[in-house]
Protein backbone atom coordinates (compact mmCIF):
# COMPACT_ATOMS: atom_id res chain seq x y z
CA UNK A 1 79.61 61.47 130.09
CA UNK A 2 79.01 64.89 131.55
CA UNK A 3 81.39 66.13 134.51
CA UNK A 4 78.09 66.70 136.39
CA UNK A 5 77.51 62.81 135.68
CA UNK A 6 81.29 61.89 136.38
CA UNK A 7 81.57 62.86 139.71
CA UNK A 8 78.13 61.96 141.22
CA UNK A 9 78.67 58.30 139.91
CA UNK A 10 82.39 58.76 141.07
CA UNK A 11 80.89 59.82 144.59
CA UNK A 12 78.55 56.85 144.91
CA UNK A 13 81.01 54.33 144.20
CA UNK A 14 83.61 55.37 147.48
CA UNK A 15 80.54 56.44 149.93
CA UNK A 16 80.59 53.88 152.79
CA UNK A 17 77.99 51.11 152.01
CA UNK A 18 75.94 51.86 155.39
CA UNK A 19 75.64 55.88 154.55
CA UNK A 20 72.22 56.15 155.11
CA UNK A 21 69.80 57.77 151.63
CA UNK A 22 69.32 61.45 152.99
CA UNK A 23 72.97 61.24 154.13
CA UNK A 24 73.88 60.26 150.37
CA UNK A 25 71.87 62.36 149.10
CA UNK A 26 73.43 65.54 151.05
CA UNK A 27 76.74 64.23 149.85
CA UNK A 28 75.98 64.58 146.33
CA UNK A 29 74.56 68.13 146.74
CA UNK A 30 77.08 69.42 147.98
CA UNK A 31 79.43 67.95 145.08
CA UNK A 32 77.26 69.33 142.67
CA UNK A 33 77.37 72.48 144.24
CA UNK A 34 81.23 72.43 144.12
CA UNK A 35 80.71 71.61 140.29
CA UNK A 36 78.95 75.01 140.09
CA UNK A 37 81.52 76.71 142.03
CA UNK A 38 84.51 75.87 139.80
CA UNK A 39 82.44 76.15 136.40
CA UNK A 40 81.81 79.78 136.89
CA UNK A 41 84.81 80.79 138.31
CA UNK A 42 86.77 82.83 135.93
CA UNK A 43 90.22 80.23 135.06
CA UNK A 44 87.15 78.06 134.26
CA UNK A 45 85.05 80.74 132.05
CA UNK A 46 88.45 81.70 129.99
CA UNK A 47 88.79 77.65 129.03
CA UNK A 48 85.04 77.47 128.19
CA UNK A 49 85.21 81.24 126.45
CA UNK A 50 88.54 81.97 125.36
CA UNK A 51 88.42 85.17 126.75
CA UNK A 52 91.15 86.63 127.78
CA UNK A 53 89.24 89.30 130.07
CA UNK A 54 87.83 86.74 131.80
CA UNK A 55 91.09 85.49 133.30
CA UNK A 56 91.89 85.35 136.65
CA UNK A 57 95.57 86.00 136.47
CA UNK A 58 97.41 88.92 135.90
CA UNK A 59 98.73 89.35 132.21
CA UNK A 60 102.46 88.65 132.00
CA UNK A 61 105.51 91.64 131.78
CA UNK A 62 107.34 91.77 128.75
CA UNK A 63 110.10 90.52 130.56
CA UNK A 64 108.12 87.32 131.37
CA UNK A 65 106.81 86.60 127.70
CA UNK A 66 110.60 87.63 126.25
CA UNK A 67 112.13 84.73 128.79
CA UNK A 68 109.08 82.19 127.76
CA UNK A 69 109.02 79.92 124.73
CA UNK A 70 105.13 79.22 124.70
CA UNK A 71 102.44 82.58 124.24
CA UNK A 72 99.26 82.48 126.24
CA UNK A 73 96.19 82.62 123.94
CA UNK A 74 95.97 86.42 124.82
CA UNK A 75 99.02 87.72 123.77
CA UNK A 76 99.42 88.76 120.17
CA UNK A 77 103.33 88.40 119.92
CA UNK A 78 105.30 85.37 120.39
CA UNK A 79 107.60 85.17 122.55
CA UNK A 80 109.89 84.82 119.58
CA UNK A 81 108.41 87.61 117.58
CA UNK A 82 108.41 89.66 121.05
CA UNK A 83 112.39 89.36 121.13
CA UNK A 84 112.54 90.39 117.19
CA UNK A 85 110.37 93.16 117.88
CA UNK A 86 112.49 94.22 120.74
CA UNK A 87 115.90 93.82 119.15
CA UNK A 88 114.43 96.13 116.28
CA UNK A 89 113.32 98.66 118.61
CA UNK A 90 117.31 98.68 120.68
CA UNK A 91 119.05 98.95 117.22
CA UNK A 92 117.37 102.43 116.69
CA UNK A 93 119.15 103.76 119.25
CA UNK A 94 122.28 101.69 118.71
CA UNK A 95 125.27 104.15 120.21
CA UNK A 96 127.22 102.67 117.53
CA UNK A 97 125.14 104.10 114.28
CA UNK A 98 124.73 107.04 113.16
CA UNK A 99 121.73 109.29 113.52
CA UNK A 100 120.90 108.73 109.40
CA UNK A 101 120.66 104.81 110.25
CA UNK A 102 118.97 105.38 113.21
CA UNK A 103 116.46 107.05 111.18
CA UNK A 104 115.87 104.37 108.86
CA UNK A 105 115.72 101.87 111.45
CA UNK A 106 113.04 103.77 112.97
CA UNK A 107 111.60 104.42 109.21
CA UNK A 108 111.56 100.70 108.94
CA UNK A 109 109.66 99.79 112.44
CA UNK A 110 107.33 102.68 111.73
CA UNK A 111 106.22 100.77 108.52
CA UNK A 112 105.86 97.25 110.66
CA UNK A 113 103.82 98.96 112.54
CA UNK A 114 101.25 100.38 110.17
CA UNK A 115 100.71 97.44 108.86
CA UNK A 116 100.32 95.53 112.29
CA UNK A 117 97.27 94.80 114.10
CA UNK A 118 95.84 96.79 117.35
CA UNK A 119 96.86 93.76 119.61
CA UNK A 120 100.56 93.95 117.98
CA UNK A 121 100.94 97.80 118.21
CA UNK A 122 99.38 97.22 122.11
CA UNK A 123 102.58 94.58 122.12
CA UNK A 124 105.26 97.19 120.47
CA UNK A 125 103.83 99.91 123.44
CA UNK A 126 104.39 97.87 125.89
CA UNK A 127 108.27 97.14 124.89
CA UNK A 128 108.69 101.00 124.68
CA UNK A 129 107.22 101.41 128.06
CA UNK A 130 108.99 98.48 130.17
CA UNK A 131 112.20 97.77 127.79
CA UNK A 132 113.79 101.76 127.98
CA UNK A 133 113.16 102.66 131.47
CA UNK A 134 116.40 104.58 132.88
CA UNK A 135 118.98 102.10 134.51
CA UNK A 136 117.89 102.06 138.28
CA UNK A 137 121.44 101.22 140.30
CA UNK A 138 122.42 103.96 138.07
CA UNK A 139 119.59 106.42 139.53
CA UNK A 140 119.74 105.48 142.81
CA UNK A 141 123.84 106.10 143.03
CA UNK A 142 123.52 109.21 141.51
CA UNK A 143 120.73 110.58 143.97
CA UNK A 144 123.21 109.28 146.93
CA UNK A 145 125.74 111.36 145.31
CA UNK A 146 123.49 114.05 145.01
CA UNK A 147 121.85 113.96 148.51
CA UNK A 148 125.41 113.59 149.88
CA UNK A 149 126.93 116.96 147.85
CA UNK A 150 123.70 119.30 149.01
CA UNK A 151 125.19 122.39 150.85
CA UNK A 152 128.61 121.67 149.05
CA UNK A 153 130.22 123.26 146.19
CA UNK A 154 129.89 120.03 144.39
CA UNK A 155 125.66 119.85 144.53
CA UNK A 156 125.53 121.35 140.82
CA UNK A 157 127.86 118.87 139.38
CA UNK A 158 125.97 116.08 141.37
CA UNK A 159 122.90 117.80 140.05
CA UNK A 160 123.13 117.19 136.56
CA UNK A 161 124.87 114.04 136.95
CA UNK A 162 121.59 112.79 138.72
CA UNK A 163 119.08 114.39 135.92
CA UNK A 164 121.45 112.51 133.23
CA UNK A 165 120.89 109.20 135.01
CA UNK A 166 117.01 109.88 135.04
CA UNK A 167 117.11 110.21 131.54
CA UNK A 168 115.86 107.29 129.91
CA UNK A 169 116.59 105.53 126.41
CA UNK A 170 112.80 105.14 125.58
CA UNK A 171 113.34 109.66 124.82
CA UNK A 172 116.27 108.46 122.64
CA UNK A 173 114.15 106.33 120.95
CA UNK A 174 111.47 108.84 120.25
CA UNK A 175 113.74 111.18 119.18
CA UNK A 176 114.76 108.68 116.42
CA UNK A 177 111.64 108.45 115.27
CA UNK A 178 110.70 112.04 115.11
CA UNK A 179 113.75 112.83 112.95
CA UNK A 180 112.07 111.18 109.85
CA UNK A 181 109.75 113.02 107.58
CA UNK A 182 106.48 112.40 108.81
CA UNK A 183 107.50 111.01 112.44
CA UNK A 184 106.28 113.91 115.03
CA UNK A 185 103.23 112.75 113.22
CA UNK A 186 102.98 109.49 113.76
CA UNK A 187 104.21 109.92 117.31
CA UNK A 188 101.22 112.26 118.21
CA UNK A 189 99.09 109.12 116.26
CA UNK A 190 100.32 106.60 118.47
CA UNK A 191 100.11 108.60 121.67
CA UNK A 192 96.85 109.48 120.21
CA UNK A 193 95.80 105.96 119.67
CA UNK A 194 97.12 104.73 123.67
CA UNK A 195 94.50 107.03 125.22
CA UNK A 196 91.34 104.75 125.75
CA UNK A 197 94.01 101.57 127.36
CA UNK A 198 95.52 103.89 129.76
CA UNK A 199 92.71 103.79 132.21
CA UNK A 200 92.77 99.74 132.10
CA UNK A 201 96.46 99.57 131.16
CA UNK A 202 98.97 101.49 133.87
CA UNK A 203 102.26 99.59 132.38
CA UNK A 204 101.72 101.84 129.16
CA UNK A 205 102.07 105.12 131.61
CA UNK A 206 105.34 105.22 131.79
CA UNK A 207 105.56 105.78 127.54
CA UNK A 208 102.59 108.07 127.23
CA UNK A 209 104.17 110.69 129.92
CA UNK A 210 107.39 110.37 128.16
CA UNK A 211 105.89 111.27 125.13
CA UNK A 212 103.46 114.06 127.03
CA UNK A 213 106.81 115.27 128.04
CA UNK A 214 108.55 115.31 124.80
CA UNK A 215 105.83 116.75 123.28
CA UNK A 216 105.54 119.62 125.61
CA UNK A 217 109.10 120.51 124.70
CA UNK A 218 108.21 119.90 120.75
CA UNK A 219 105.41 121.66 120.81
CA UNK A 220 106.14 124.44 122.72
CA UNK A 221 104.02 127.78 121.93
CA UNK A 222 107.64 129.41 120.74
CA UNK A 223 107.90 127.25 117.83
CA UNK A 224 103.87 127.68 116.92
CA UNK A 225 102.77 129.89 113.98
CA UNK A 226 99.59 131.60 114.88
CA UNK A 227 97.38 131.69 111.48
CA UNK A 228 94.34 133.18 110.48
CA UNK A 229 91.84 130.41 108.90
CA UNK A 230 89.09 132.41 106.30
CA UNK A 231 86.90 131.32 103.27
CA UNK A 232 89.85 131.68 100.97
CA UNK A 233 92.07 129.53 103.42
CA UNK A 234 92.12 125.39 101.26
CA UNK A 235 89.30 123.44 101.57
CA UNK A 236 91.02 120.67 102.92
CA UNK A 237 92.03 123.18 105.91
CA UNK A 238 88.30 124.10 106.42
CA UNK A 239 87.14 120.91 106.61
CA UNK A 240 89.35 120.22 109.22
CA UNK A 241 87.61 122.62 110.59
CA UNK A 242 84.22 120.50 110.25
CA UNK A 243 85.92 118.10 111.40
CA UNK A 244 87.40 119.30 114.65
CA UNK A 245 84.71 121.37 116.21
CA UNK A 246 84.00 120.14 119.47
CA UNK A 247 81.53 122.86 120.78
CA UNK A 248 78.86 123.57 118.30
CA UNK A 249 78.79 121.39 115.90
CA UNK A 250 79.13 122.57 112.14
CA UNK A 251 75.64 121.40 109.82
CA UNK A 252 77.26 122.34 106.44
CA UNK A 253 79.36 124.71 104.13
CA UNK A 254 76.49 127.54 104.92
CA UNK A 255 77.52 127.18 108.16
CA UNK A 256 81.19 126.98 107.83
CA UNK A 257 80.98 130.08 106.01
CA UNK A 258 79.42 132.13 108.20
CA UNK A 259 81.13 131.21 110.80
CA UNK A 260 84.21 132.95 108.71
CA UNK A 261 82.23 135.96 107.49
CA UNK A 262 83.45 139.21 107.78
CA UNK A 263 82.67 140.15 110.95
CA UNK A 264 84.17 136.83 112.60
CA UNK A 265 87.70 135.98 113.35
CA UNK A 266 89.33 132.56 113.01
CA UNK A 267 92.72 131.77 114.00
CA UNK A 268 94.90 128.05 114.69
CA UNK A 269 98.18 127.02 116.06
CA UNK A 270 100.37 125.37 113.79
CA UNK A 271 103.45 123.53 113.80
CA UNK A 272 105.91 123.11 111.42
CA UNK A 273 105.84 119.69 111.46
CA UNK A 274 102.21 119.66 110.95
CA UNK A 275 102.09 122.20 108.66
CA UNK A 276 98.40 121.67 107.60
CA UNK A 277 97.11 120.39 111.26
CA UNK A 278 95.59 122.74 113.09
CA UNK A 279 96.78 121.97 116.60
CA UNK A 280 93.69 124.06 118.63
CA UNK A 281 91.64 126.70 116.99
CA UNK A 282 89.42 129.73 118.11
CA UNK A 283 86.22 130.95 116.80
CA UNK A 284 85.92 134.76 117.04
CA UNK A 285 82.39 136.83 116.73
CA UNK A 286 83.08 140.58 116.28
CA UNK A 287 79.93 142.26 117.83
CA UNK A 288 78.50 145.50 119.94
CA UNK A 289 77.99 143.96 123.09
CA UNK A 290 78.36 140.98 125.62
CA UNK A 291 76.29 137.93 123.71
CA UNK A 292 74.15 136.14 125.75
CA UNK A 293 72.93 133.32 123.11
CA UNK A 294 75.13 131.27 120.84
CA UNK A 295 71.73 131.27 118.26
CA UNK A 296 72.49 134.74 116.85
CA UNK A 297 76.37 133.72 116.75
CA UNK A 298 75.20 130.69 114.76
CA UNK A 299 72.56 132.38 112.13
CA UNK A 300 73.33 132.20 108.67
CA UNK A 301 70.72 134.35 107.40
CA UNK A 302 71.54 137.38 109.84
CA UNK A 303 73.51 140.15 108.60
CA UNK A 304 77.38 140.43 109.31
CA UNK A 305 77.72 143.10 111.98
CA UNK A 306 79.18 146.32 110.77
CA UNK A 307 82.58 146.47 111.92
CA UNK A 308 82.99 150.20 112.62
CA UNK A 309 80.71 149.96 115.92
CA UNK A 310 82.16 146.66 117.34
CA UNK A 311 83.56 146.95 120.74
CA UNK A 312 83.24 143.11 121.75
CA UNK A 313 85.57 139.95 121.02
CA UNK A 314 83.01 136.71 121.78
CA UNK A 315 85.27 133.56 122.13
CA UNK A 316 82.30 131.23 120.97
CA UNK A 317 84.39 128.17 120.55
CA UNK A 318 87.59 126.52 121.06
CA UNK A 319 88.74 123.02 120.17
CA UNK A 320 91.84 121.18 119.93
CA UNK A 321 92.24 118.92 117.54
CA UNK A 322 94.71 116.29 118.45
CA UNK A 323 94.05 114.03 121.41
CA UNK A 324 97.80 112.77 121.18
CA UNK A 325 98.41 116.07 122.76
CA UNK A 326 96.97 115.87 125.26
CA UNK A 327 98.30 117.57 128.30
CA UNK A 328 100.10 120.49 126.02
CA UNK A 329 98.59 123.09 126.76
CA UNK A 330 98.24 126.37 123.81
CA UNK A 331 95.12 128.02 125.23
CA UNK A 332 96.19 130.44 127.01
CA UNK A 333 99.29 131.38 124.72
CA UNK A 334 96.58 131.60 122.02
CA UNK A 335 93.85 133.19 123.55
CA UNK A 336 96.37 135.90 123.95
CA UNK A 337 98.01 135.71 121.05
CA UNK A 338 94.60 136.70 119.19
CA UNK A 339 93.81 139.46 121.82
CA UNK A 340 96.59 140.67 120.56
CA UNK A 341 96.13 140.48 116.90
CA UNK A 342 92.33 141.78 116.90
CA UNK A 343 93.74 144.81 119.16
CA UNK A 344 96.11 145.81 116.22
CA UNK A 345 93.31 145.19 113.76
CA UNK A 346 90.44 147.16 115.31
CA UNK A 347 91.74 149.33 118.16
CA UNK A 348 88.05 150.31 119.36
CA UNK A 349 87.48 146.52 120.70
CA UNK A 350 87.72 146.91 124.15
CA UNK A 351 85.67 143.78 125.85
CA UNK A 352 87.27 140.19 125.39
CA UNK A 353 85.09 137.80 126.47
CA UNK A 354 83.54 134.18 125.72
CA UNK A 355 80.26 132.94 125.50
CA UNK A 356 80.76 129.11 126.94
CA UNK A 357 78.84 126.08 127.69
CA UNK A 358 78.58 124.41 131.30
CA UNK A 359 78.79 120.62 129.94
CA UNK A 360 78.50 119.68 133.59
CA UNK A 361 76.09 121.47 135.25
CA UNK A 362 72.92 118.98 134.61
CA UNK A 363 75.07 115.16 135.57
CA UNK A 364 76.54 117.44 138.68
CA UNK A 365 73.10 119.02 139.69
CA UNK A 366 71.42 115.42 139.58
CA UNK A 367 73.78 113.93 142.24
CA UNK A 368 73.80 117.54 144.55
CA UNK A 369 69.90 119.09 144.37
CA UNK A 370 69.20 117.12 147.86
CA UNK A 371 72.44 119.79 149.24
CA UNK A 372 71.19 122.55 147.28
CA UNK A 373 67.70 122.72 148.64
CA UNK A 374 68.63 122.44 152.14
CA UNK A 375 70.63 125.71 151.55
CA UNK A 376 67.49 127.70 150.76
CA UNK A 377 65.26 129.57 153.54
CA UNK A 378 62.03 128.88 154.26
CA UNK A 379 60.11 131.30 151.97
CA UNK A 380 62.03 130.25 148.72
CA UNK A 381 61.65 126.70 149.60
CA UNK A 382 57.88 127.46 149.66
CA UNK A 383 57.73 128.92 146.63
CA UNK A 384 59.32 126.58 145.08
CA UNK A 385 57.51 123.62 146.26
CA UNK A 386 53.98 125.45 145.28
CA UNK A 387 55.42 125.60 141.45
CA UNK A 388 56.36 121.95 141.60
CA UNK A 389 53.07 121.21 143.43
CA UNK A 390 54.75 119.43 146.26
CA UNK A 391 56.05 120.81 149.84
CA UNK A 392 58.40 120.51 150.81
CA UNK A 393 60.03 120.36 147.31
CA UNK A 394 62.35 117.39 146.95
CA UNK A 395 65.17 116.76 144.24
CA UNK A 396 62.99 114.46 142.60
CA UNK A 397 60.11 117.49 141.99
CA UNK A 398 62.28 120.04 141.04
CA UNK A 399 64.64 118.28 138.74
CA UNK A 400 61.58 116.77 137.05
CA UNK A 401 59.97 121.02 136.82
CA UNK A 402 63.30 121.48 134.99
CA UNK A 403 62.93 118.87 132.92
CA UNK A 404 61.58 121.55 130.23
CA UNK A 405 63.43 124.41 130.99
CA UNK A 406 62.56 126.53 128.19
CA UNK A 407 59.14 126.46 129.15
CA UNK A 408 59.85 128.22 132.46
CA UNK A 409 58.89 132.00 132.42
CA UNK A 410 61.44 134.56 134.03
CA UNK A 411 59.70 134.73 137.63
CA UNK A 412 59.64 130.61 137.64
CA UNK A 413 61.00 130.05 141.32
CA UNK A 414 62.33 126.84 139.48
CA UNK A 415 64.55 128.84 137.01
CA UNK A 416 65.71 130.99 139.71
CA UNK A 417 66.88 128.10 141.67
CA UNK A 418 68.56 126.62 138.56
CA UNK A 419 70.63 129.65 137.97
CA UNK A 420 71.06 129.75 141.48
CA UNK A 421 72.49 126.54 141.33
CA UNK A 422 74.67 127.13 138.21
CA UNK A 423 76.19 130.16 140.25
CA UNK A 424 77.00 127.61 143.08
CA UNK A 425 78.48 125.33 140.63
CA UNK A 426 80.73 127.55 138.79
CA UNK A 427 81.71 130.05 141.49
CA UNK A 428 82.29 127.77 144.66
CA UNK A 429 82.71 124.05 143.45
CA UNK A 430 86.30 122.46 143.27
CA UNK A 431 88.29 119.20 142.74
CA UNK A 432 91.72 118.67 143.68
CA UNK A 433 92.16 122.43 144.47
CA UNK A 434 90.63 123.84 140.95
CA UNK A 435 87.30 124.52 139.53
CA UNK A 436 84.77 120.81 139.07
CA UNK A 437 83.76 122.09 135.53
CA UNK A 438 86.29 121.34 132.84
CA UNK A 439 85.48 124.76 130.49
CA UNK A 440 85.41 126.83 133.84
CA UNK A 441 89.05 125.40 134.68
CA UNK A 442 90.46 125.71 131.17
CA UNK A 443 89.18 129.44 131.01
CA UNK A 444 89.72 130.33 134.89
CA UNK A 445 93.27 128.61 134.82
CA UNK A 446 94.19 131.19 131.69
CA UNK A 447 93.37 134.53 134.03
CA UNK A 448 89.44 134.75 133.32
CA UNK A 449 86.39 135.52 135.83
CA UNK A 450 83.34 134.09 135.72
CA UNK A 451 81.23 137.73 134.45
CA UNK A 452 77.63 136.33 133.74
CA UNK A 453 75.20 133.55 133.55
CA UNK A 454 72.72 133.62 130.30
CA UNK A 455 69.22 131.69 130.82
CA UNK A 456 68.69 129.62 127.38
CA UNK A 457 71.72 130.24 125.84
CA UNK A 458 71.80 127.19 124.30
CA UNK A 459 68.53 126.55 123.71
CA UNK A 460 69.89 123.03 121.22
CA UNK A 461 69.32 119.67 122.05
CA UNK A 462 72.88 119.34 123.02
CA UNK A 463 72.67 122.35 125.10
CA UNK A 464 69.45 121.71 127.17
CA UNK A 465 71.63 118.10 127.71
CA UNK A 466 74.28 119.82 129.26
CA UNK A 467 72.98 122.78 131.70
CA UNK A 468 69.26 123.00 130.97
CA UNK A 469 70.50 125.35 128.05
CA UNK A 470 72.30 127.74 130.52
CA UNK A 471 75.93 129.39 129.10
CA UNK A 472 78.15 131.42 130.88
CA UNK A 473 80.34 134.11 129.50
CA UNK A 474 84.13 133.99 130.59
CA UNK A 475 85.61 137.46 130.62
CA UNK A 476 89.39 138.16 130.14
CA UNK A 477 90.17 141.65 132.11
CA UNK A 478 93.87 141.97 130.33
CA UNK A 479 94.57 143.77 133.12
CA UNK A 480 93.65 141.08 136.15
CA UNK A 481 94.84 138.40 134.16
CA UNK A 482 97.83 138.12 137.08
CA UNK A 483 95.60 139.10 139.62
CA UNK A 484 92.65 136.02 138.88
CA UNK A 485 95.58 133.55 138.52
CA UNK A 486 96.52 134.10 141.74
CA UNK A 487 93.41 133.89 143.44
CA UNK A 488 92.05 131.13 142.02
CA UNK A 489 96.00 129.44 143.65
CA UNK A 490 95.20 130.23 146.59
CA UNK A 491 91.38 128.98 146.79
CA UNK A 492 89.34 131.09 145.27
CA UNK A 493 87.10 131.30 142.56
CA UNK A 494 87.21 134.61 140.45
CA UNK A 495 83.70 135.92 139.78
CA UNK A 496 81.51 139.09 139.12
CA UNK A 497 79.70 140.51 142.01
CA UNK A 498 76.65 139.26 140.31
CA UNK A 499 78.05 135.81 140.17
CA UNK A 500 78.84 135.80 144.25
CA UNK A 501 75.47 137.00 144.94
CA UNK A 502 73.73 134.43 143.20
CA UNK A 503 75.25 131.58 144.77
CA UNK A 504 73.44 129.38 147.25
């Protein structure tokens, strides 16, 4: 017998005997109606489904599931094989071995975990993050002591007694791990593979800034080894290369090559650790004057550039290659690290400068063109609505005209709003006190201005995607490198005269 069936028979039997037929009736509707209610709520989905995203409760703490006997159908660990896991991770950093058997306890839970499944590793995270957090009484005494000993001769000694309390054993644990051959590695792996649950996940924060912090340290630019990367560098280096790219993609070995002809520069961070990782790499072209399209950059067939009359370093791409380092920063140290190198190598360069995409321009100009057109005058609103063949123009006309930008000839009043528009975008919008686009903020936050806009620099697929196949080149004044950090602290967007004049 269906529940449906169950309780409609069940409420016929205790109705009163004179309940009249519409009253029974309404009675029964609205039991079947409370049928529906508690089938699809979600307790009642994850019994039907299994599903553990369809639960209704919150998943349990660690310290829950290590004090329970029973697992719920979502967790991966046992309760029992929770505990083991944990007791394996506390002997690492057991005060009473030494740093060799640390090691090889670490050696032997960085084999478990290899071999475990994603829902296990998610498990062994989530000990790290909630099961080596610094001992709290112990924090909050020492900031007492230390808010009690400000303006005293003992506020340094109450000072570092309060850092040392902060310090939790989750970094002595990592520190056991990276000791092993192979374990800054795996570390950067892990952190690597945590990204996409962080969002959905916030008990894993606490371990991946840790690890963002001990990484920073790690991996700071003084213990990097700037290299150059050419055709005669191992294939397995150049293919990380392929591999990595994140700005223009790379078709095939033609392309590869070219890209590290003679006339082209391309240098990586290293680390000793990850001796044959590229950490972030630069692409160099070595040409006459400011580019304004990648195409030429990207030609295999055109002719290397004689060297003797360049006067122009193009920064055509950068990528970093490890996304479990994320939040290290090396741009700027190697941006500048190469300026320097290419100065000693050909003294007559003079202009440093990139050619860059605007990956945000087209999603950001699809929510804003309603703003942008009500900052135009009268006349250019006119014109613009007679070459989208509707006035007054609306977003929906003008974003559809720029649908095919490549088509659009130089007097087009829809290209000129477009650039217009870019301008706006670049130069004047922020988030959170920096620059909305995430190239303009990487570049800008190193000490770059914003120098020029270039219609159909990107005339690709992926480009015309982007910014209607607009690029924008970046230049770095070595001089007002200082200067641009400061105003962009304090507000303000650094950009060409050019820039500020095309702006809505």
């Amino acid at each position: 017998m269906s529940q449906d069936s169950w309780i409609t028979r069940s409420v016929a039997r205790w109705k009163p005997k004179n309940l009249k037929p519409n009253e029974a009736v309404a009675l029964i509707n609205l039991a079947q109606e409370a049928i529906k209610k508690v089938a699809n709520s979600p307790r009642n989905a994850e019994q039907k489904t299994g599903l553990p995203g369809l639960k209704a409760v919150a998943p349990r703490t660690t310290r829950e599931r290590l004090q329970a006997t029973l697992a719920q159908k979502s967790e991966a660990l046992s309760p029992r094989a929770l505990r083991r896991v944990l007791q394996e991770l506390q002997a690492v950093i057991d005060g009473r071995i030494s740093e060799v058997e640390g090691g090889r306890r670490a050696a032997t839970l960085t084999a478990w975990y290899m071999g475990a499944t994603a829902a296990r590793r998610h498990d062994m995270w989530l000990l790290m993050s909630e099961q080596f957090m610094a001992d709290a009484p112990k924090v909050k005494a020492a900031q007492a002591l230390y808010a009690a000993a400000l303006g005293t001769p003992d506020e340094a000694a109450a000072e570092v007694q309060f850092r040392r309390a902060t310090v939790s054993p989750r970094r002595r644990l990592l520190q056991r791990f990276s000791a092993n051959p192979g374990g800054v590695a795996f570390l950067v792996g892990v952190r690597a593979e945590m990204q996409p649950y962080l969002k959905t996940d916030k008990r894993l924060m606490a371990l991946d800034v840790e690890m963002e912090y001990m990484f920073s340290t790690w991996f700071d630019v003084g213990f990097l080894d700037l290299r150059r990367i050419s055709w005669d560098s191992p294939a397995s280096l150049i293919e990380k290369l392929i591999k990595y790219e994140a700005v223009h993609d790379i078709k095939s070995w033609a392309d590869v090559k070219n890209r590290l002809d003679s006339d082209r520069r391309c240098y990586g961070f290293f680390h000793p650790r990850l001796p044959e990782e590229p950490l972030i790499f630069v692409e160099v072209a070595l040409v006459d004057a400011l580019s304004d399209c990648i195409t030429p950059l990207l030609d295999e067939s055109a002719d290397a550039v004689d060297l003797n009359t360049a006067t122009t370093a193009i920064f055509y791409s950068i990528s970093n290659t490890q996304e479990g380092l994320r939040g290290v920063s090396f741009g700027d140290s190697l941006i500048k690290r190469v300026v320097e190198t290419l100065k000693a190598e050909f003294p007559k360069l003079k202009t440093f400068a990139t050619l860059s995409p605007i990956p945000g321009l087209r999603s950001w100009l699809g929510k804003n063109m309603p703003a942008m057109l009500d900052k135009l005058d009268e006349r250019a609103l006119q014109e613009l609505g007679r070459a989208v063949g509707f006035e007054p123009p609306t977003a929906t006309h003008v974003l559809g005209a720029a649908d095919q930008p490549l088509q659009l000839d130089a007097q087009s009043p829809v290209r000129r709003v477009l650039m217009q528009c870019a301008a706006q975008y670049l130069a004047k919008e922020m988030q959170n006190d920096k620059p909305l686009d995430p190239v303009a903020r990487f570049h800008l936050g190193n000490g770059a201005r914003i120098e020029r806009l270039n219609w159909a620099g990107d005339p690709s697929a992926k480009g015309l995607k982007q910014s209607y196949g607009v690029m924008v080149n970046y230049l770095y004044d070595l001089q007002r490198l200082d200067k641009n950090r400061t105003l962009l602290a304090k507000g303000k967007i650094p950009a060409s005269r050019g820039i500020e004049d095309a702006c809505l």
